[in-house]
N, C-alpha and C. Protein backbone atom coordinates (compact mmCIF):
# COMPACT_ATOMS: atom_id res chain seq x y z
N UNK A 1 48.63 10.93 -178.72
CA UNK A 1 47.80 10.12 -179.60
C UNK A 1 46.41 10.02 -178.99
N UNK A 2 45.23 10.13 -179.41
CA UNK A 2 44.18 10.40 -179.34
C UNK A 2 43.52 8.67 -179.06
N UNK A 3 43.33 8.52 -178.20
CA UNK A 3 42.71 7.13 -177.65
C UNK A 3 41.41 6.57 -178.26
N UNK A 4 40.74 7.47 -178.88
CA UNK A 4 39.37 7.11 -178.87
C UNK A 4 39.31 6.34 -180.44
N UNK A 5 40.71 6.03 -180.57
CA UNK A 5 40.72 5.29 -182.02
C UNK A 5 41.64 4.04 -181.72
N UNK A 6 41.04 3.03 -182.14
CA UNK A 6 42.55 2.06 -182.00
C UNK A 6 42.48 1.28 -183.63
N UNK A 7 43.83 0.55 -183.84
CA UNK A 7 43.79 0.00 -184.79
C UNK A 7 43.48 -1.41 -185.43
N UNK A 8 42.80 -1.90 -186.29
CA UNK A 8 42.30 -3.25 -186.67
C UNK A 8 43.24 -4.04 -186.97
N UNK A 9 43.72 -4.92 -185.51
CA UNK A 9 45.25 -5.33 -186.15
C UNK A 9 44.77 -6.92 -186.85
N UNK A 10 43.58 -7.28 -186.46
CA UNK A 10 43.34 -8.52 -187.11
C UNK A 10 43.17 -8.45 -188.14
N UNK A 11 42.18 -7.19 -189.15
CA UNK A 11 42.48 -6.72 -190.57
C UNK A 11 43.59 -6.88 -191.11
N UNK A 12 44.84 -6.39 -190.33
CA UNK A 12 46.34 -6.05 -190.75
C UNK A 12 46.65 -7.55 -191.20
N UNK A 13 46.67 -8.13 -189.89
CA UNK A 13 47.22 -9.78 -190.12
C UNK A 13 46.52 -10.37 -191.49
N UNK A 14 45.15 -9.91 -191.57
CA UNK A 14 44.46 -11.09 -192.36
C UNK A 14 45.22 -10.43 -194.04
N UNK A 15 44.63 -9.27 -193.97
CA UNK A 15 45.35 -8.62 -195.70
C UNK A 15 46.92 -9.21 -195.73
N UNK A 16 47.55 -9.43 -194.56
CA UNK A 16 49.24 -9.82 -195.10
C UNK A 16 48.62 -11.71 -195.11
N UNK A 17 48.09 -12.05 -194.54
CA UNK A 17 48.22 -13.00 -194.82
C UNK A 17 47.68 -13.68 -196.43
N UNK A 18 46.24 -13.29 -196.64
CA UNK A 18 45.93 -12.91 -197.74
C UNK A 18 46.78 -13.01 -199.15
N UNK A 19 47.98 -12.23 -198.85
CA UNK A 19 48.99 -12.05 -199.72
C UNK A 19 50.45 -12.55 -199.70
N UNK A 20 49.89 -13.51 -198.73
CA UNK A 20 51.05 -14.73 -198.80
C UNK A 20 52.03 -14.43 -197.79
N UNK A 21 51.91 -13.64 -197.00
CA UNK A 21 52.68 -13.33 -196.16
C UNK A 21 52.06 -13.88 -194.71
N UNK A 22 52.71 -14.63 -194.19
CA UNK A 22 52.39 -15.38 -192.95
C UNK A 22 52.84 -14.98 -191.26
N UNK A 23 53.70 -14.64 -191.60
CA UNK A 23 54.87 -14.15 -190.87
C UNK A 23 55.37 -12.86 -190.57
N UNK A 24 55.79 -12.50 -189.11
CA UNK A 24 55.90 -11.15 -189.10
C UNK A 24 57.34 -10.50 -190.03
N UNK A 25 57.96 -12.37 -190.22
CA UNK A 25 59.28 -11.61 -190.84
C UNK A 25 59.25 -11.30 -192.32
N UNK A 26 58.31 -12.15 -192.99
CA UNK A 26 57.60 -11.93 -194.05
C UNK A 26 57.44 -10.69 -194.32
N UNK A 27 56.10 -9.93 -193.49
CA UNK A 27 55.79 -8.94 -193.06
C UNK A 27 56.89 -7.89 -193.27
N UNK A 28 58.22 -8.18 -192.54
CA UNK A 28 58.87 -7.20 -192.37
C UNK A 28 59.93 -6.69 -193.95
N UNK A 29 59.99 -8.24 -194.49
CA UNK A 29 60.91 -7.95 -195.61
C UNK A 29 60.02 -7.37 -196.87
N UNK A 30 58.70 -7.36 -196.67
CA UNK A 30 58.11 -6.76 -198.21
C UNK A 30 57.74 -5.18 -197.76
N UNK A 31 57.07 -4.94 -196.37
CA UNK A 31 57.44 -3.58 -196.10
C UNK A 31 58.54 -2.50 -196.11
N UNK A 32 59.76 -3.44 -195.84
CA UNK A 32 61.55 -3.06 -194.81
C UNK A 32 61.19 -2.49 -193.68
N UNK A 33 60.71 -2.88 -193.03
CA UNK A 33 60.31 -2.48 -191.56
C UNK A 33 60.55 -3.31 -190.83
N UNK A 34 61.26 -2.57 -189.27
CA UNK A 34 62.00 -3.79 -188.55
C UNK A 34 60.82 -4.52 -188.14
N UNK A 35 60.99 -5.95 -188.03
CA UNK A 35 60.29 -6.90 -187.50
C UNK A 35 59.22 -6.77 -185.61
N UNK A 36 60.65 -6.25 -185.69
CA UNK A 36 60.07 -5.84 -183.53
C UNK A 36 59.08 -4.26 -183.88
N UNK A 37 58.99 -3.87 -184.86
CA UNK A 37 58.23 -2.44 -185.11
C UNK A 37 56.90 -3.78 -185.47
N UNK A 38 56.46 -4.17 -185.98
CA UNK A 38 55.45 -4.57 -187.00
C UNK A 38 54.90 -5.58 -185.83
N UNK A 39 55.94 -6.29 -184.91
CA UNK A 39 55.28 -7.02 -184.03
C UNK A 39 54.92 -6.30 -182.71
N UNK A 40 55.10 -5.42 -182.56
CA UNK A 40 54.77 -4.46 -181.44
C UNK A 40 53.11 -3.56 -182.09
N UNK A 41 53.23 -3.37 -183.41
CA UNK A 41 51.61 -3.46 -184.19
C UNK A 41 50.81 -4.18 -183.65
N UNK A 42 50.95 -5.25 -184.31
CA UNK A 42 50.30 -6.42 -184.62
C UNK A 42 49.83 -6.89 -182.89
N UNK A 43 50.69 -6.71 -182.15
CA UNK A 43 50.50 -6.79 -180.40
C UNK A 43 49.57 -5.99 -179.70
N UNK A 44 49.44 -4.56 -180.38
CA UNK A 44 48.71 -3.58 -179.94
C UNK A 44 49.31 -2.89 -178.85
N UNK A 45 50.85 -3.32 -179.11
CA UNK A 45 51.46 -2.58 -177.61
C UNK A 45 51.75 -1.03 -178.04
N UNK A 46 52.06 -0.87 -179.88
CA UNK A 46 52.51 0.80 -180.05
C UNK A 46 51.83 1.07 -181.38
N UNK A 47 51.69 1.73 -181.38
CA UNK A 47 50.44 2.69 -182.52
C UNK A 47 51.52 2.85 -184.11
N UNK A 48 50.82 2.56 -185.07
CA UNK A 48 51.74 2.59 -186.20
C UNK A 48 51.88 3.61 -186.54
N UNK A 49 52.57 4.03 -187.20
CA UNK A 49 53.41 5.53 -187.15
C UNK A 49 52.89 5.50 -188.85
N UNK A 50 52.54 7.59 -189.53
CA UNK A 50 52.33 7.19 -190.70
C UNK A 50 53.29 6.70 -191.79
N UNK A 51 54.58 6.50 -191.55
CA UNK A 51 55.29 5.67 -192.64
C UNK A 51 55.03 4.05 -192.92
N UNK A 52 54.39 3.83 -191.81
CA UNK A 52 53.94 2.25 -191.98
C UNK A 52 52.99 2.38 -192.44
N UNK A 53 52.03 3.29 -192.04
CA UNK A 53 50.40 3.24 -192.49
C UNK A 53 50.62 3.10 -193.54
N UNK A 54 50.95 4.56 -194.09
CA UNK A 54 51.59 4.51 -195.86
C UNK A 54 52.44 3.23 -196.75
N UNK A 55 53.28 2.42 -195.90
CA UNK A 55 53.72 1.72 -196.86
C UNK A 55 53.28 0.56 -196.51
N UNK A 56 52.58 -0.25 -195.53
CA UNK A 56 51.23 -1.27 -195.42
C UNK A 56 50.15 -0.82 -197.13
N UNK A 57 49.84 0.22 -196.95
CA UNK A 57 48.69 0.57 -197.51
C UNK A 57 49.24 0.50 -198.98
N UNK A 58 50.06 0.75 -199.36
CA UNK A 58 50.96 1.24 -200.66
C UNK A 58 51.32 0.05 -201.32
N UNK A 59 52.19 -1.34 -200.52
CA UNK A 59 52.91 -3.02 -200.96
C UNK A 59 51.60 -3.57 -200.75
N UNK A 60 50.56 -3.77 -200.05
CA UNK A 60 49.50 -3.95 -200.02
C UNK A 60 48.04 -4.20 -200.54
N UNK A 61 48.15 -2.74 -201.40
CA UNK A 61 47.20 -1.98 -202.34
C UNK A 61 45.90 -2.26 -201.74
N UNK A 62 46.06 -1.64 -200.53
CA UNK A 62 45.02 -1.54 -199.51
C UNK A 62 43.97 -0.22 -200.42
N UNK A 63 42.66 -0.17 -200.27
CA UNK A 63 41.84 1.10 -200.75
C UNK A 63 41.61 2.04 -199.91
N UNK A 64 41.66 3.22 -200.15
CA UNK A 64 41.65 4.70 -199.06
C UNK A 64 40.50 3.85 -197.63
N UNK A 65 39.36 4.01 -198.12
CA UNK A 65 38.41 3.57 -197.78
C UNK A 65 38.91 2.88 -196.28
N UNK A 66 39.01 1.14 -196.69
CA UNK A 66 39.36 0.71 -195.93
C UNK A 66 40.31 0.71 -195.13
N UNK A 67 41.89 1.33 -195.93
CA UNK A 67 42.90 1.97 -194.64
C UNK A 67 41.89 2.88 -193.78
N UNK A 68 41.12 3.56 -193.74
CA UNK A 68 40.57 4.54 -193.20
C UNK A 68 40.03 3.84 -191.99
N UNK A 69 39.31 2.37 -192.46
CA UNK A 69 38.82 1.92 -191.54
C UNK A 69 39.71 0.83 -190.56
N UNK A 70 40.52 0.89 -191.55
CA UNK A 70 41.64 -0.55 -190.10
C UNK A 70 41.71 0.82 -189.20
N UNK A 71 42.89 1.79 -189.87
CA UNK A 71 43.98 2.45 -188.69
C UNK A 71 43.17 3.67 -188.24
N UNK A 72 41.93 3.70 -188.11
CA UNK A 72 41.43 4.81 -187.53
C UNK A 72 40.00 4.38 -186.86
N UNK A 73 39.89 2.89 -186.99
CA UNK A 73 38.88 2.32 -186.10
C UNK A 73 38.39 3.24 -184.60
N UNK A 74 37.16 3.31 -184.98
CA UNK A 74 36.10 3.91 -183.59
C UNK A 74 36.57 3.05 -182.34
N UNK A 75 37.22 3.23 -181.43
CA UNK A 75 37.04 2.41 -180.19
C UNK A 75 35.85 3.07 -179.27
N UNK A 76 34.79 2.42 -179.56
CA UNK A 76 33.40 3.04 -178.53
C UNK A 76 33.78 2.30 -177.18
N UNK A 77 34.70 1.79 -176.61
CA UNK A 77 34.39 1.05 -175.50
C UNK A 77 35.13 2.07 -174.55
N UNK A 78 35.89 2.91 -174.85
CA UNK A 78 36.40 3.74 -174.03
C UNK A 78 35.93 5.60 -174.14
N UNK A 79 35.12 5.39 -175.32
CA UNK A 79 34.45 6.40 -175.57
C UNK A 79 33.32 7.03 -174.14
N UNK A 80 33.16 8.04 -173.75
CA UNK A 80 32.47 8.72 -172.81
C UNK A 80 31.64 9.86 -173.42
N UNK A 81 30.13 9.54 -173.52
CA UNK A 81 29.46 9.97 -173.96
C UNK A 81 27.99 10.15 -172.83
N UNK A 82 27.72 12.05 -172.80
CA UNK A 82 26.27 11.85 -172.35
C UNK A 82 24.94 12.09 -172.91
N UNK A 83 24.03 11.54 -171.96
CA UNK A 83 22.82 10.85 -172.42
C UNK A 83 22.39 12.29 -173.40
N UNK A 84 22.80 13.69 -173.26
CA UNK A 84 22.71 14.41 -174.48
C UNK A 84 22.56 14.54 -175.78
N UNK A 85 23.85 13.92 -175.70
CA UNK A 85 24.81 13.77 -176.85
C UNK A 85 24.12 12.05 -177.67
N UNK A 86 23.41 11.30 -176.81
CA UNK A 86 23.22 10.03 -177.58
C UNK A 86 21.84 10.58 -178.01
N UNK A 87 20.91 11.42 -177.56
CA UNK A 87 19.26 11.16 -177.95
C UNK A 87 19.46 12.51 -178.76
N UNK A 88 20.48 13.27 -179.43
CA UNK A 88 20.68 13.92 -180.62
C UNK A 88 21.09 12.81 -181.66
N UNK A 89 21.48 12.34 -181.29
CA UNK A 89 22.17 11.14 -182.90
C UNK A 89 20.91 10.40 -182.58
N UNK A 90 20.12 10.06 -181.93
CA UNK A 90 18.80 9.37 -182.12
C UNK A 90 17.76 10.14 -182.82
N UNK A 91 17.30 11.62 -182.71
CA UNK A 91 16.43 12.43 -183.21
C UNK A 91 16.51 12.39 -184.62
């Protein structure tokens, strides 16, 4: 899995909560996804796999768009970039 992306799990929380769902067990019964999968998400301890992406995004009615932007979020803080590469995206 490619590091230089992590996922917007506070997005995640807020859209379930949003929709009345409070709870990871909540969470788990409108997805069917085990509970310890969705809280291991939501923890940032394991990367969501695309059947969750897909069915978050799907019970949800999340927009391309913004799935795009929770589960494929830029992590620049671990990003390694040189001074090259930054004063081309400046030009």
């Amino acid at each position: 899995m490619n590091k230089d992306y992590s996922v917007d799990t506070n997005a995640l929380a807020d859209i379930a909560r949003r929709s009345g769902d409070k709870t990871i067990k909540s969470i788990s019964l409108r997805l069917g996804i085990d509970r310890n999968i969705i809280s291991g998400i939501l923890a940032n301890k394991r990367k969501p796999s695309s059947n969750f992406m897909y069915t978050f995004v799907k019970k949800y009615n999340v927009d391309p768009k913004t799935a795009g932007i929770i589960f494929f979020n830029r992590n620049l803080r671990n990003t390694k970039v040189s001074g090259g590469e930054i004063n081309d995206h400046i030009a």
